[in-house]
Protein backbone atom coordinates (compact mmCIF):
# COMPACT_ATOMS: atom_id res chain seq x y z
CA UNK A 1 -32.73 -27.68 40.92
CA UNK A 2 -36.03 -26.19 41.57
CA UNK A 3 -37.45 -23.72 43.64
CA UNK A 4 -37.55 -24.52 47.68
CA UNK A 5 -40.97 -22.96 49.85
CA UNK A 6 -41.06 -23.57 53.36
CA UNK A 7 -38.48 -25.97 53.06
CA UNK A 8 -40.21 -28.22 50.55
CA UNK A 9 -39.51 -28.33 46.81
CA UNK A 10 -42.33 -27.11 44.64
CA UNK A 11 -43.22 -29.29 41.42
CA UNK A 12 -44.56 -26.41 39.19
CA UNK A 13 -44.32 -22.80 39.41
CA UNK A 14 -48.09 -21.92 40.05
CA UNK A 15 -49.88 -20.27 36.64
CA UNK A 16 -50.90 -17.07 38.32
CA UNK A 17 -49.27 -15.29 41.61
CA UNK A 18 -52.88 -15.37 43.29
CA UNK A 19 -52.42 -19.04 43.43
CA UNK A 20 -48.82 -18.68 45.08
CA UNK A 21 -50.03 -16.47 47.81
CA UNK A 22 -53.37 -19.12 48.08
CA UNK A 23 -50.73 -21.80 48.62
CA UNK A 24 -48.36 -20.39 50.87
CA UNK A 25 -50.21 -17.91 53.23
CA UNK A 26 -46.84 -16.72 54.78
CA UNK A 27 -46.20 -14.73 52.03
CA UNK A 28 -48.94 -12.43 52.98
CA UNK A 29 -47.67 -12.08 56.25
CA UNK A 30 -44.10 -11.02 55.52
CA UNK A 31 -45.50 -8.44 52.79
CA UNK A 32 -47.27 -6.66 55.64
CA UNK A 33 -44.40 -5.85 57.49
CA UNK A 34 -42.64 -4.32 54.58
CA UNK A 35 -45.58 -2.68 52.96
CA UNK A 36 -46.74 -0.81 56.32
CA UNK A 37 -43.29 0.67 56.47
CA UNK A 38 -42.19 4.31 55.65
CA UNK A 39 -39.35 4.16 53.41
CA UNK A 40 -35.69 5.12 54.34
CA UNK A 41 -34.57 8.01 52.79
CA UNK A 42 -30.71 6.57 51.95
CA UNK A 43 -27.80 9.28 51.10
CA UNK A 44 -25.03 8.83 49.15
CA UNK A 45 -22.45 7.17 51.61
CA UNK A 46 -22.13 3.59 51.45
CA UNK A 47 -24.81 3.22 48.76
CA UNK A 48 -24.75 1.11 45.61
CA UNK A 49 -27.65 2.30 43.69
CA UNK A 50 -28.42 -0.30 40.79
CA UNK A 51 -31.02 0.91 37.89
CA UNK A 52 -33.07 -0.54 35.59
CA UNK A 53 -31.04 -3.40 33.96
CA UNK A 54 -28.73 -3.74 36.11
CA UNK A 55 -27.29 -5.89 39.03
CA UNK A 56 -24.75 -5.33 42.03
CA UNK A 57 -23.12 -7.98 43.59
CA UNK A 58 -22.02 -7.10 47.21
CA UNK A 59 -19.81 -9.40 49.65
CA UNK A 60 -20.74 -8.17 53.27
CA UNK A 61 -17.02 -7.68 53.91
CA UNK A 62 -16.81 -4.67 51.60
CA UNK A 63 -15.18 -1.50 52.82
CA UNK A 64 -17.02 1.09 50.87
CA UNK A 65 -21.01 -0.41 50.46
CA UNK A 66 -22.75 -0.78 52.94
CA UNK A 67 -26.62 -0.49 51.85
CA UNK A 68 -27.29 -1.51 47.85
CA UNK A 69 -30.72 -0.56 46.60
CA UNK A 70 -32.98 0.70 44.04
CA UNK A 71 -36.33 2.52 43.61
CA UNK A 72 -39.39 3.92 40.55
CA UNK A 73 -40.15 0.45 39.89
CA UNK A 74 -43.79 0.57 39.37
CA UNK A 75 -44.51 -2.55 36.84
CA UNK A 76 -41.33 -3.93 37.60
CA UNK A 77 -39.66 -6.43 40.16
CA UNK A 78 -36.45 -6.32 42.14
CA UNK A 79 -34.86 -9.75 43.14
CA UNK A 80 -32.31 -10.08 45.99
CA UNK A 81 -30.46 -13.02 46.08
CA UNK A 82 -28.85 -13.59 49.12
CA UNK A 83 -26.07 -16.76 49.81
CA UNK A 84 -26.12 -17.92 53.47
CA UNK A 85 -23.00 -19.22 53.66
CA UNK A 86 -21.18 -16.09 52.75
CA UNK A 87 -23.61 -13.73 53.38
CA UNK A 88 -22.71 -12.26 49.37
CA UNK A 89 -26.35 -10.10 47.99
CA UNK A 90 -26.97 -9.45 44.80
CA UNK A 91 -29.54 -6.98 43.67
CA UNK A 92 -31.15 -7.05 40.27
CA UNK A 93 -33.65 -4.56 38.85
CA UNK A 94 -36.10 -6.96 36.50
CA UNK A 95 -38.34 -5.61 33.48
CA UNK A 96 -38.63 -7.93 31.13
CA UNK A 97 -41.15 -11.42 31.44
CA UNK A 98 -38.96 -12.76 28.56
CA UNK A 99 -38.56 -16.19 30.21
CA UNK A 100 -35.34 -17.10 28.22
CA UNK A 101 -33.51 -13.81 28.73
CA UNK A 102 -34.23 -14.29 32.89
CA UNK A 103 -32.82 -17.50 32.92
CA UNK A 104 -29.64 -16.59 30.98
CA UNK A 105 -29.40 -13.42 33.24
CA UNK A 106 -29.86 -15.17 36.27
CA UNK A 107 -27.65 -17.95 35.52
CA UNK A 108 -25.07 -15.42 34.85
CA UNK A 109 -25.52 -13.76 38.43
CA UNK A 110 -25.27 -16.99 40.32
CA UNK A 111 -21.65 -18.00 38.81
CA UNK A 112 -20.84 -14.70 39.77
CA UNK A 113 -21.95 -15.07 43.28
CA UNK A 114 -20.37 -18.60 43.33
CA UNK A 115 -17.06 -16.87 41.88
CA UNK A 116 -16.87 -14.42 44.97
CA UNK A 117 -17.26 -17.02 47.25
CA UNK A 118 -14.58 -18.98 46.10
CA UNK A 119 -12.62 -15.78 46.63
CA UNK A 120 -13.61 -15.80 50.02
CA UNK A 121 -13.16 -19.37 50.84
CA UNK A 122 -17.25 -19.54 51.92
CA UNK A 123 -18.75 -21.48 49.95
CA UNK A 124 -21.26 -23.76 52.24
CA UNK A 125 -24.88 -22.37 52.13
CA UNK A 126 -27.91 -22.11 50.45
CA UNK A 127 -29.27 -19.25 48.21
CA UNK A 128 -31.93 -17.11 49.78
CA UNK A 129 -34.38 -15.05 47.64
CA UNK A 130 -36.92 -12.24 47.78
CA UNK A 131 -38.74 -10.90 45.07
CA UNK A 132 -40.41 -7.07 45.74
CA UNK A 133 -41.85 -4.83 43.84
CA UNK A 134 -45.15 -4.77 40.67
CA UNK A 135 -48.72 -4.52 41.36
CA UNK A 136 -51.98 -4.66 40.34
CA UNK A 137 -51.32 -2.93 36.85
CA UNK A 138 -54.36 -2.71 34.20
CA UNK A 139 -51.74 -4.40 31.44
CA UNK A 140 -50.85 -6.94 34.06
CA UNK A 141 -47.14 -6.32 33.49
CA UNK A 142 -46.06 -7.11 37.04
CA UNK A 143 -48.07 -9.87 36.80
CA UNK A 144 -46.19 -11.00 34.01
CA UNK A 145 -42.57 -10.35 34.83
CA UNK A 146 -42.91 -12.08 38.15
CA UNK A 147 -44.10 -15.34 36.79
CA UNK A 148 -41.28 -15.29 34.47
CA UNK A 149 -38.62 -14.57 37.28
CA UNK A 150 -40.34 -17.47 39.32
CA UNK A 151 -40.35 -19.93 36.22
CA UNK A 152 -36.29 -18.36 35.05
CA UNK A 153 -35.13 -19.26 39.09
CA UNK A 154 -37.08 -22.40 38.84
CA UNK A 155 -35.21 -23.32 36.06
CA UNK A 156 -31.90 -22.82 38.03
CA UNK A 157 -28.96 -25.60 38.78
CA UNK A 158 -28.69 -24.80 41.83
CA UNK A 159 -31.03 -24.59 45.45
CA UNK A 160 -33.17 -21.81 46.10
CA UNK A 161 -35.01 -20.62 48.86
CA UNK A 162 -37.98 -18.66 48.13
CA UNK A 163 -37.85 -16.58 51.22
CA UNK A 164 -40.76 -13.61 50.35
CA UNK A 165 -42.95 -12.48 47.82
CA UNK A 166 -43.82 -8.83 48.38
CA UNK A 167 -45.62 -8.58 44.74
CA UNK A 168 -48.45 -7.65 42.85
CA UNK A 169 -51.89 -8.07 44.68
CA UNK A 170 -49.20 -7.72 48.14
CA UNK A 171 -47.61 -4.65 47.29
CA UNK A 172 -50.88 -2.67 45.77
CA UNK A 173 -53.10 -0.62 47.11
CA UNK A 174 -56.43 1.26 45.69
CA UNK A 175 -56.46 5.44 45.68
CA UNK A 176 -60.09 5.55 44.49
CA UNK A 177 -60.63 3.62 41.22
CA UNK A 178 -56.67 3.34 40.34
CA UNK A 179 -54.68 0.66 41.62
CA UNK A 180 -51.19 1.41 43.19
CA UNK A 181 -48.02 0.34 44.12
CA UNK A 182 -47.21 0.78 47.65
CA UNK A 183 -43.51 -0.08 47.89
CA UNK A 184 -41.44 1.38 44.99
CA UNK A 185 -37.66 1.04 46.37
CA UNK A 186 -35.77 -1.31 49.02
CA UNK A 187 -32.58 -1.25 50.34
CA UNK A 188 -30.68 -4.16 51.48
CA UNK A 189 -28.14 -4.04 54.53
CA UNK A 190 -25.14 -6.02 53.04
CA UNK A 191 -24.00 -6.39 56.41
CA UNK A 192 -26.60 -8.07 57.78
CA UNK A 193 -29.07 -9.12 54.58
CA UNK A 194 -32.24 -7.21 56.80
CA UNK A 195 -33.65 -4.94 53.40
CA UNK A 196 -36.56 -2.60 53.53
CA UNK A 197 -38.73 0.22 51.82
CA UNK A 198 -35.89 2.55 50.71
CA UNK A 199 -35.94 6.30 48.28
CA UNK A 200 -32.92 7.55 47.68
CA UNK A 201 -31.39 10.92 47.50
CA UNK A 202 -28.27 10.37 45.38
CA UNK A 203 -28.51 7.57 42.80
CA UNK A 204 -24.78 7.89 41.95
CA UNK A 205 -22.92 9.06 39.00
CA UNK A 206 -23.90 8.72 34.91
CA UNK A 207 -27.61 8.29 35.68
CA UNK A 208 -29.02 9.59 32.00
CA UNK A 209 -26.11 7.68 30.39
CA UNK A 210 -27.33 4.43 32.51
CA UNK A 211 -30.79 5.00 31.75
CA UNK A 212 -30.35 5.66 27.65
CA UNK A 213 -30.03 1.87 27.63
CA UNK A 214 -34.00 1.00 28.14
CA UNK A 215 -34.77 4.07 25.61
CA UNK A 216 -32.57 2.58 22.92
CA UNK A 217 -33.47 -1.53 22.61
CA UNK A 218 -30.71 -2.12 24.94
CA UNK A 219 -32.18 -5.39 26.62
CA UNK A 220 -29.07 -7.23 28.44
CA UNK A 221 -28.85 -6.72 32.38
CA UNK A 222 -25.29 -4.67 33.29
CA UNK A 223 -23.05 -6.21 36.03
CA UNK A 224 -22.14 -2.30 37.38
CA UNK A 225 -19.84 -3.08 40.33
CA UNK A 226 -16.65 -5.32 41.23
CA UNK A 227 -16.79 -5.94 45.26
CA UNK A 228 -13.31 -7.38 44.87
CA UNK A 229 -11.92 -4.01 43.58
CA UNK A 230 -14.74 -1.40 44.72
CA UNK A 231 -15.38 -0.44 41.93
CA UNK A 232 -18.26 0.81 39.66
CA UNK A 233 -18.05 -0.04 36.64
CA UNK A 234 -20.25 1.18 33.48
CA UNK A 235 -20.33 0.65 29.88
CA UNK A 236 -18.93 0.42 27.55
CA UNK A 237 -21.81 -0.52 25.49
CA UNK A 238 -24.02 1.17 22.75
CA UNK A 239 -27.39 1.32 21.71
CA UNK A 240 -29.51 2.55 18.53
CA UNK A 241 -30.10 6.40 17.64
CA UNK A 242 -33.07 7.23 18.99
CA UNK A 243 -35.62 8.04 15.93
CA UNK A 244 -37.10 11.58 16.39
CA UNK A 245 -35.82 12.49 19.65
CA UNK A 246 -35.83 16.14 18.66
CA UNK A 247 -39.76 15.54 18.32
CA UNK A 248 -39.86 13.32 22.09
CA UNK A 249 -38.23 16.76 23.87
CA UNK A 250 -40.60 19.04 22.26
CA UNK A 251 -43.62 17.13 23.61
CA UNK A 252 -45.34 18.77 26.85
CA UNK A 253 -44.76 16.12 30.11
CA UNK A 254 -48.57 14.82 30.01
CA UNK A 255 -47.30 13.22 26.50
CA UNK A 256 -43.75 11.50 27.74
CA UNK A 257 -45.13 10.78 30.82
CA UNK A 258 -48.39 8.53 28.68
CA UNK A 259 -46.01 7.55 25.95
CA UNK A 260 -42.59 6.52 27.71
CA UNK A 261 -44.27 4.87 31.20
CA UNK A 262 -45.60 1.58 31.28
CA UNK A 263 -47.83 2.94 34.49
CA UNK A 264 -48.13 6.51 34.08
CA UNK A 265 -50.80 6.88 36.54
CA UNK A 266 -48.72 5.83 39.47
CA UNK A 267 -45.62 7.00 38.22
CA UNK A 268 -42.99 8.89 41.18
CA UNK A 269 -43.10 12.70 40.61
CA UNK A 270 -39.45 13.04 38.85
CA UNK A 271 -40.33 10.39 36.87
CA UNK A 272 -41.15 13.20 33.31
CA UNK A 273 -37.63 15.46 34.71
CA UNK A 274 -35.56 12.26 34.50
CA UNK A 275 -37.04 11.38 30.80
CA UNK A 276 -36.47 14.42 29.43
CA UNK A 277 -32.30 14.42 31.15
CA UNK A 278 -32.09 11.00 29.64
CA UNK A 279 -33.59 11.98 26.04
CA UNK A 280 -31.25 14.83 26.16
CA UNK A 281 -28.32 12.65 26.48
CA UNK A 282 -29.22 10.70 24.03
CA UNK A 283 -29.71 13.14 21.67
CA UNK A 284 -25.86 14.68 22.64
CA UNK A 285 -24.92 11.39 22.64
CA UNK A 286 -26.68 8.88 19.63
CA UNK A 287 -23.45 6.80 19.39
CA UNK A 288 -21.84 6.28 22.94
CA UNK A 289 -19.51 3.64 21.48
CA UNK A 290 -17.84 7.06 19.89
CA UNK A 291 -18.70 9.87 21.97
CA UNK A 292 -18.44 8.06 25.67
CA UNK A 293 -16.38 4.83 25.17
CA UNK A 294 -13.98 6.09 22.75
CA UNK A 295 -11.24 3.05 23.44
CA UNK A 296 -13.86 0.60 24.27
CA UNK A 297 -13.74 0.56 28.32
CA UNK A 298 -15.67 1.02 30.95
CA UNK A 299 -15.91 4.70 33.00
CA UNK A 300 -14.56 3.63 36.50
CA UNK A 301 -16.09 5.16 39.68
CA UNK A 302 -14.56 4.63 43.41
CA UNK A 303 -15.55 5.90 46.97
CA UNK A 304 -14.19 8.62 48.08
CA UNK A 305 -12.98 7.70 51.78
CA UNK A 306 -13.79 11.05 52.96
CA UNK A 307 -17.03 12.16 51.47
CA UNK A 308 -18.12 8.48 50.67
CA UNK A 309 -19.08 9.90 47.01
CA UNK A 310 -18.01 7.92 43.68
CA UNK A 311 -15.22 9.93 42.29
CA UNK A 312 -14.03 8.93 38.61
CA UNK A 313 -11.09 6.95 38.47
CA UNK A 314 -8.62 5.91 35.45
CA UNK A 315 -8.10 1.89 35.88
């Protein structure tokens, strides 16, 4: 089935995303109230933090999440998918304008979603989505990825609700000659589905180990948490040695911040920090499969009831 706007299903996905917003002014209008806000800062407690290449899927009913969120994406796009029946989010942090990888990925969230609703016994709705994030980057990247998202939910079997487009052109602004993103993180209230402009001070356990993946040619999206069982779950997986890393950590941060950023003019300050903790890992760790995921499972993270931080667990 294909995408839904204003109630009304579109024939084509438009060929550029100044045509969308040409077509259906409303767009604009919900972009302003997001964009004009000051972002959140968002703890620990409560908070699924999903990174690049990854999804959460949250049920509203869950015990120990109560916000799920993520943030530094620059050229990239987050999509929340939302069902209105059982209120179930998912959050996915998008990279890639491979059209064919989207709609497997995609496809793959939505019989998830449709799997937890069963669970619950709500399965009557609609799915709701929002796309955030990109702007007006010189390598039109954004520009890119979010016409493949639109085209890979197009594409979809089931209904969908286009419900905002905070992107590109709507979520840039100009700082003298250089063109910016104005909105690099949201947050989503699983509760309630209400998200907004989010940074976050804790993004949760394994971070370098999570973020080796997109160093390494690792290209599939990770599923990182079970809402049935509240748990986070990552790995196992591996990736490629990274040629030359010794060379990558002896370079000064003006050349990993050029070389390793698809936008390194608007890129958040920890941006060259978290490189160099992730090439580190990578070069402790070139074969995770051995070093991290000895017996082939996953490393299993719960809430702590008291402190609301993820405390490894053996499962």
């Amino acid at each position: 089935m294909p995408l839904i706007i204003n109630g009304l299903v579109i024939d084509e996905v438009p060929n550029d995303t100044n045509s969308l917003f040409d077509s259906y002014p409303h767009f604009k209008e919900s972009s302003v109230s997001l964009v004009s806000q000051a972002p959140k800062v968002i703890s620990s407690a409560a908070l699924l933090y999903v990174c690049q290449r990854e999804y959460g899927i949250v049920t509203p009913h869950d015990k120990n999440i109560s916000i799920i969120g993520t943030e530094d994406t620059t050229t990239c796009c987050i999509g929340v998918l939302r069902h209105s029946g059982s209120g179930v989010v998912c959050l996915a942090h998008f990279d890639t304008s491979d059209v064919q990888r989207l709609d497997n990925f995609i496809e793959n969230m939505i019989k998830k979603i449709e799997e937890v609703n069963i669970g619950l016994g709500l399965t009557d709705g609609h799915f709701e989505l929002h796309l955030v994030g990109g702007f007006n980057d010189p390598r039109r990247l954004s520009e890119d990825i979010v016409l493949a998202l639109l085209y890979a939910y197009h594409k979809q079997a089931v209904n969908i609700d286009l419900m905002s487009a905070c992107v590109c052109k709507l979520n840039n602004s100009l700082r003298g000659n250089t063109n910016w993103p104005i909105v690099y993180g949201i947050g989503v209230n699983v509760k309630t589905g209400e998200f907004f402009a989010a940074t976050f001070t804790d993004k949760g356990p394994d971070i370098s180990l999570r973020s080796a993946r997109y160093y390494t040619g690792c290209h599939e999206m990770l599923d990182i948490y079970d809402t049935t069982m509240g748990l986070l779950r990552i790995g196992p997986f591996n990736y490629r040695p990274m040629r030359g890393v010794d060379l990558w950590l002896s370079q000064d941060d003006d050349f990993i911040l050029k070389h390793l950023s698809t936008s390194p003019d608007v890129e958040p300050p920890n941006f060259v920090m978290d490189a160099r903790a992730t090439l580190k890992f990578i070069q402790q760790h070139p074969f995770p499969g051995v070093t991290i995921f000895p017996d082939n499972r996953p490393r299993y993270y719960r809430k702590d009831d008291l402190t609301g931080q993820w405390v490894p667990i053996c499962y």
